[in-house]
Protein backbone atom coordinates (compact mmCIF):
# COMPACT_ATOMS: atom_id res chain seq x y z
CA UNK A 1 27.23 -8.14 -43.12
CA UNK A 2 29.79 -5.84 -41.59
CA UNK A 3 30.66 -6.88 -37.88
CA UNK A 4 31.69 -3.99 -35.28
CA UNK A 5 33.45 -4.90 -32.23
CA UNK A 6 31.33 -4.85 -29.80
CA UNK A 7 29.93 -6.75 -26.99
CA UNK A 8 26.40 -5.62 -26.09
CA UNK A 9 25.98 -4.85 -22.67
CA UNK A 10 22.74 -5.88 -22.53
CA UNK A 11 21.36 -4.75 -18.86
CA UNK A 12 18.08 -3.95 -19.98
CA UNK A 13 16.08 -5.44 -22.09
CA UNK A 14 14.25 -4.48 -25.46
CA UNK A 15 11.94 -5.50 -28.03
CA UNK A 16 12.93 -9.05 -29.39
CA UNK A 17 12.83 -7.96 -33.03
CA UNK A 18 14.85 -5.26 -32.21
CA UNK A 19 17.36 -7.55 -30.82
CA UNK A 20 17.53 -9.85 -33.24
CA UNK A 21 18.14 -7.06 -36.19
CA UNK A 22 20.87 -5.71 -34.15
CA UNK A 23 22.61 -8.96 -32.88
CA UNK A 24 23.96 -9.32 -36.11
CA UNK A 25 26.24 -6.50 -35.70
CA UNK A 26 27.45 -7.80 -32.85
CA UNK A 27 30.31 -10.16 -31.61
CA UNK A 28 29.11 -10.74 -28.31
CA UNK A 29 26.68 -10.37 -25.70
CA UNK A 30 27.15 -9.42 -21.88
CA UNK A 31 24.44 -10.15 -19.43
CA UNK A 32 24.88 -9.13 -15.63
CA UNK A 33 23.11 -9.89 -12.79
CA UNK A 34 20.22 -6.76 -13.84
CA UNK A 35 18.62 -8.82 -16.46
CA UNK A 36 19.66 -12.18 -15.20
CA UNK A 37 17.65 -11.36 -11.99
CA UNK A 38 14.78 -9.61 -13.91
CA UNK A 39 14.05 -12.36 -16.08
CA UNK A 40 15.13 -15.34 -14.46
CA UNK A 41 17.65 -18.47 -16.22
CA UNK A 42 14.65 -20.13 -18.53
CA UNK A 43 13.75 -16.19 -19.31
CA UNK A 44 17.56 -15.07 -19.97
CA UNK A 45 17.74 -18.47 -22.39
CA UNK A 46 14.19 -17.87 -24.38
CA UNK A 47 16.13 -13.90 -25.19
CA UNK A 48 18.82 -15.70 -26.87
CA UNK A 49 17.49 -18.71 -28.55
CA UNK A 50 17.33 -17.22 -32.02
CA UNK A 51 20.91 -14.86 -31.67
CA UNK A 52 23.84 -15.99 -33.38
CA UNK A 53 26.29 -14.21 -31.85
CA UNK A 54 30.17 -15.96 -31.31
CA UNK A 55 30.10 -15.26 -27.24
CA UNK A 56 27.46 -15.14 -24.60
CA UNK A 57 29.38 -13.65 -21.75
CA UNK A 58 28.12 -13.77 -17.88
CA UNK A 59 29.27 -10.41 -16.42
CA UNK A 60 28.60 -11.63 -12.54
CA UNK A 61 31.90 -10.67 -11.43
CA UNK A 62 32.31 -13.93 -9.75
CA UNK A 63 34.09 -13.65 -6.25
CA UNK A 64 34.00 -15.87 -3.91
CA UNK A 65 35.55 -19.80 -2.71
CA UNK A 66 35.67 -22.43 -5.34
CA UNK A 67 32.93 -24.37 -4.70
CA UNK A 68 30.29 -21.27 -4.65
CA UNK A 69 31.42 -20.28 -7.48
CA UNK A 70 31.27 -23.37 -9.70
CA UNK A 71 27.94 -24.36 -8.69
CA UNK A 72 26.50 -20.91 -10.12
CA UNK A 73 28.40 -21.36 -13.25
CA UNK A 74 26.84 -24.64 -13.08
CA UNK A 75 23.22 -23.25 -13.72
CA UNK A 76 24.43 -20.89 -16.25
CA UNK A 77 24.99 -23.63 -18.79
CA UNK A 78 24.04 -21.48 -22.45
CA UNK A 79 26.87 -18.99 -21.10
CA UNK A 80 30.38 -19.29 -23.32
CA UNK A 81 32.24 -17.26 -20.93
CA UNK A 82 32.13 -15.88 -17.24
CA UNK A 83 33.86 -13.00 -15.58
CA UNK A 84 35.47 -12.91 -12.00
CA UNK A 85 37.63 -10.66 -10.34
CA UNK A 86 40.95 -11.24 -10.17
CA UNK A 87 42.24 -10.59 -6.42
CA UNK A 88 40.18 -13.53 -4.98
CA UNK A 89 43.40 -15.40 -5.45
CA UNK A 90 43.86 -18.82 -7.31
CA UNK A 91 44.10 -21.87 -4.29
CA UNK A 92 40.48 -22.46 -3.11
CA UNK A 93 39.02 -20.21 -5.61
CA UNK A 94 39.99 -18.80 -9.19
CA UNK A 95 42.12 -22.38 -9.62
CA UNK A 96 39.54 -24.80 -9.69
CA UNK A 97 36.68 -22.21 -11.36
CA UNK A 98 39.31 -22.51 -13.94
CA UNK A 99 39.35 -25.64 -14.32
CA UNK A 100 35.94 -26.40 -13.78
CA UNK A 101 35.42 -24.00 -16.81
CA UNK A 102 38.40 -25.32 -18.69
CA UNK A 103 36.86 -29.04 -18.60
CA UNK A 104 33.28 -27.34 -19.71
CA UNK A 105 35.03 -26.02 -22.37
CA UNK A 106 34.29 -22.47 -21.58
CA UNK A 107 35.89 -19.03 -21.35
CA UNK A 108 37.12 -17.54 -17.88
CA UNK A 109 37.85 -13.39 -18.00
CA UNK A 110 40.03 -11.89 -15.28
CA UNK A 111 39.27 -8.41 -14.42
CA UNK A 112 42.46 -5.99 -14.36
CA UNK A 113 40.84 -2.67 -13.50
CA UNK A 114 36.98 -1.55 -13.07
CA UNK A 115 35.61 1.89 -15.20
CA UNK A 116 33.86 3.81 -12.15
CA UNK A 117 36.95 6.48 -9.93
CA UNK A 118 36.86 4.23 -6.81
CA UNK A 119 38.74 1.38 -8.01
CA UNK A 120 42.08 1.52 -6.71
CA UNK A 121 45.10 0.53 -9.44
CA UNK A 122 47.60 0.65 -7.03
CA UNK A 123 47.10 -3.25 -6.41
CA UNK A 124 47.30 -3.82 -10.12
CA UNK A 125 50.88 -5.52 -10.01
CA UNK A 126 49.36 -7.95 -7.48
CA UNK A 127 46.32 -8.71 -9.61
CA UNK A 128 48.97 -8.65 -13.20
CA UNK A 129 50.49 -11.98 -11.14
CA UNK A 130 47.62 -13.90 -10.48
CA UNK A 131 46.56 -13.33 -14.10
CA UNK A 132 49.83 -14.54 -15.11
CA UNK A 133 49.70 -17.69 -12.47
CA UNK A 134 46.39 -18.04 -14.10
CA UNK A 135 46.59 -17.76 -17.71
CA UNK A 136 42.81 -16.90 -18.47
CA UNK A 137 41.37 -16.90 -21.65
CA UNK A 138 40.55 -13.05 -21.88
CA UNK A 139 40.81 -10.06 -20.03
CA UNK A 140 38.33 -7.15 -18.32
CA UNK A 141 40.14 -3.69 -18.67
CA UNK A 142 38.22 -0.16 -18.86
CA UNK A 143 38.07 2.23 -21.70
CA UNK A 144 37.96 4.92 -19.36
CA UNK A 145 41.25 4.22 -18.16
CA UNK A 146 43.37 4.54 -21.60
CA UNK A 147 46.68 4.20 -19.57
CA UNK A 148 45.87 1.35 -17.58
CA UNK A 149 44.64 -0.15 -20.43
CA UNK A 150 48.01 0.17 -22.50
CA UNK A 151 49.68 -1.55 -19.57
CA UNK A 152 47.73 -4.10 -19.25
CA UNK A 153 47.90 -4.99 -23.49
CA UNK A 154 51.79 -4.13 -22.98
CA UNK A 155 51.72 -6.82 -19.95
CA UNK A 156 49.46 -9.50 -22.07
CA UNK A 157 49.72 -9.09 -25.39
CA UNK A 158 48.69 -12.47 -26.22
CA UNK A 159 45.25 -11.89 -24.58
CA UNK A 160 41.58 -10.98 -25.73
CA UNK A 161 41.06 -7.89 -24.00
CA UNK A 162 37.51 -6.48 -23.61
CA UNK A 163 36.87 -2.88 -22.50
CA UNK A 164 33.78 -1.69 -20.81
CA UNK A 165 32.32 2.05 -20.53
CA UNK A 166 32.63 2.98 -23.30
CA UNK A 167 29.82 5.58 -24.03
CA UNK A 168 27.44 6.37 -21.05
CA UNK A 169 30.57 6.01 -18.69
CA UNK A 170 32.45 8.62 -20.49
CA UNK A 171 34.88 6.53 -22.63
CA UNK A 172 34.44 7.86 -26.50
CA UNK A 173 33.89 4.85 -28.89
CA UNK A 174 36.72 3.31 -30.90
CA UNK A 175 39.08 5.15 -28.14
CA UNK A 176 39.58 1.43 -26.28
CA UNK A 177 40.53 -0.09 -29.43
CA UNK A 178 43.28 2.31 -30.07
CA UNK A 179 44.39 1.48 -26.82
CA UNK A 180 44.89 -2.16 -27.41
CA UNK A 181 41.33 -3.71 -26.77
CA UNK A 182 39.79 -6.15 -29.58
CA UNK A 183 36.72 -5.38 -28.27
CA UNK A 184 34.63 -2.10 -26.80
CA UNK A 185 31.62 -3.32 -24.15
CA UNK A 186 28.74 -1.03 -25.12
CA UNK A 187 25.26 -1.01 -23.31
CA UNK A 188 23.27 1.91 -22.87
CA UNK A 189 24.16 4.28 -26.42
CA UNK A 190 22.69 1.70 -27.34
CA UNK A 191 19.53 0.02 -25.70
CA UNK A 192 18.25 3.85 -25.26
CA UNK A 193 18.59 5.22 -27.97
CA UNK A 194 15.51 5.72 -30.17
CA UNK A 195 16.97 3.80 -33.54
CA UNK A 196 19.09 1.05 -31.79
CA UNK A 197 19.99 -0.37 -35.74
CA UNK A 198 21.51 2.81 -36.72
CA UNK A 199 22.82 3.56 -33.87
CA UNK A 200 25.25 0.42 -34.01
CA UNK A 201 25.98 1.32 -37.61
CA UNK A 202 26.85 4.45 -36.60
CA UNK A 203 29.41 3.08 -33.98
CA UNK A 204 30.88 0.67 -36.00
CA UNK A 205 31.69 3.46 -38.42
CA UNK A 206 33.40 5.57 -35.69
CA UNK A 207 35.22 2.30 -34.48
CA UNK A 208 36.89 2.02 -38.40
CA UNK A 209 37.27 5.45 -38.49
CA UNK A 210 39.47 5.64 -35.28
CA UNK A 211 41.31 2.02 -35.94
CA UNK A 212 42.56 3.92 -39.33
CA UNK A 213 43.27 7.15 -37.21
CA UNK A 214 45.45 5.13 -34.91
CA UNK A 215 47.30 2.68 -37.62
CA UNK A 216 48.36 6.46 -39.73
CA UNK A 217 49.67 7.84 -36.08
CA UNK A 218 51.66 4.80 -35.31
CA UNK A 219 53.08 5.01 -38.75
């Protein structure tokens, strides 16, 4: 079976046959604090016992001192991967979640930018260093943002980069992938639309269409 690349953002939740059919398409899944707080840790783990997906991400957008921060990752054990925010800083806090993680063996993302108009980029070049002090496994940049997000692949091109809003937020599938993401963060297209199954066929189709678009323009 043919794999898009997407991460489901999955902040509501739907019927578990559904999600099971569907999972398959997927790479990953992204849970936030909506469905965590919804359905609670043992209710969050009975959703993905039967998935085989290659990442379970926890989109909590950690920020705050070290030792808050690793005792919440703590309970979050079925999680590969969490996401923080970046301009926390490293001593006290992003360091030793870091290592904490690294010693787990799981994944830390650092966001670079957020998708909604009131993030600020002007700090970016402060955030770009602690990601660089850092060295995270993967990167949080927005699809809705296509310049910032060329920077940011330009500035780490050695990273994973995942891109949220795409769809519902305005950012047009496959558009992120063009701009250097490996992966597109999709949520709503899908969990509302009426045919969830073809509806993720139907994305991964646009996401090979514009990957070929792209590789004949840079040509």
């Amino acid at each position: 079976m043919l794999k898009g690349r997407i991460i489901f953002s999955m902040d509501e939740e739907i019927p578990q046959h559904v999600l099971l059919k569907i999972s398959e398409y997927f790479y990953g899944i992204k849970i936030g604090y909506p469905l965590l707080l919804r359905k609670g840790i043992e209710g969050i783990k009975e959703i993905l016992r039967k998935l085989e997906v290659d990442e379970i991400i926890m989109d909590l957008k950690l920020a705050d001192i070290d030792n808050t921060m690793i005792n919440i990752v703590k309970q979050l054990d079925f999680a590969n991967s969490f996401i923080a925010h970046s301009f926390i800083g490293i001593d006290g806090a992003l360091g030793e979640l870091k290592d904490f993680l690294d010693n787990e063996g799981k994944k830390l993302y650092l966001l670079a930018s957020m998708s909604h108009k009131g993030w600020n980029d002007e700090f970016y070049p402060y955030i770009k260093t602690i990601i660089k002090s850092l060295n995270p496994y993967g990167i949080v940049a927005p699809a809705t943002k296509p310049n910032v997000l060329r920077i940011v692949r330009d500035d780490f091109p050695d990273k994973i980069l995942i891109s949220p809003g795409v769809g519902a937020q305005g950012g047009k599938i496959g558009d992120a992938l063009c701009n250097g993401a490996d992966y597109e963060i999709i949520g709503r297209t899908i969990y509302t639309s009426s045919d969830p199954e073809n509806k993720v066929k139907e994305i991964i189709k646009i996401q090979e269409e514009k990957i070929n678009e792209c590789k004949k323009t840079s040509t």
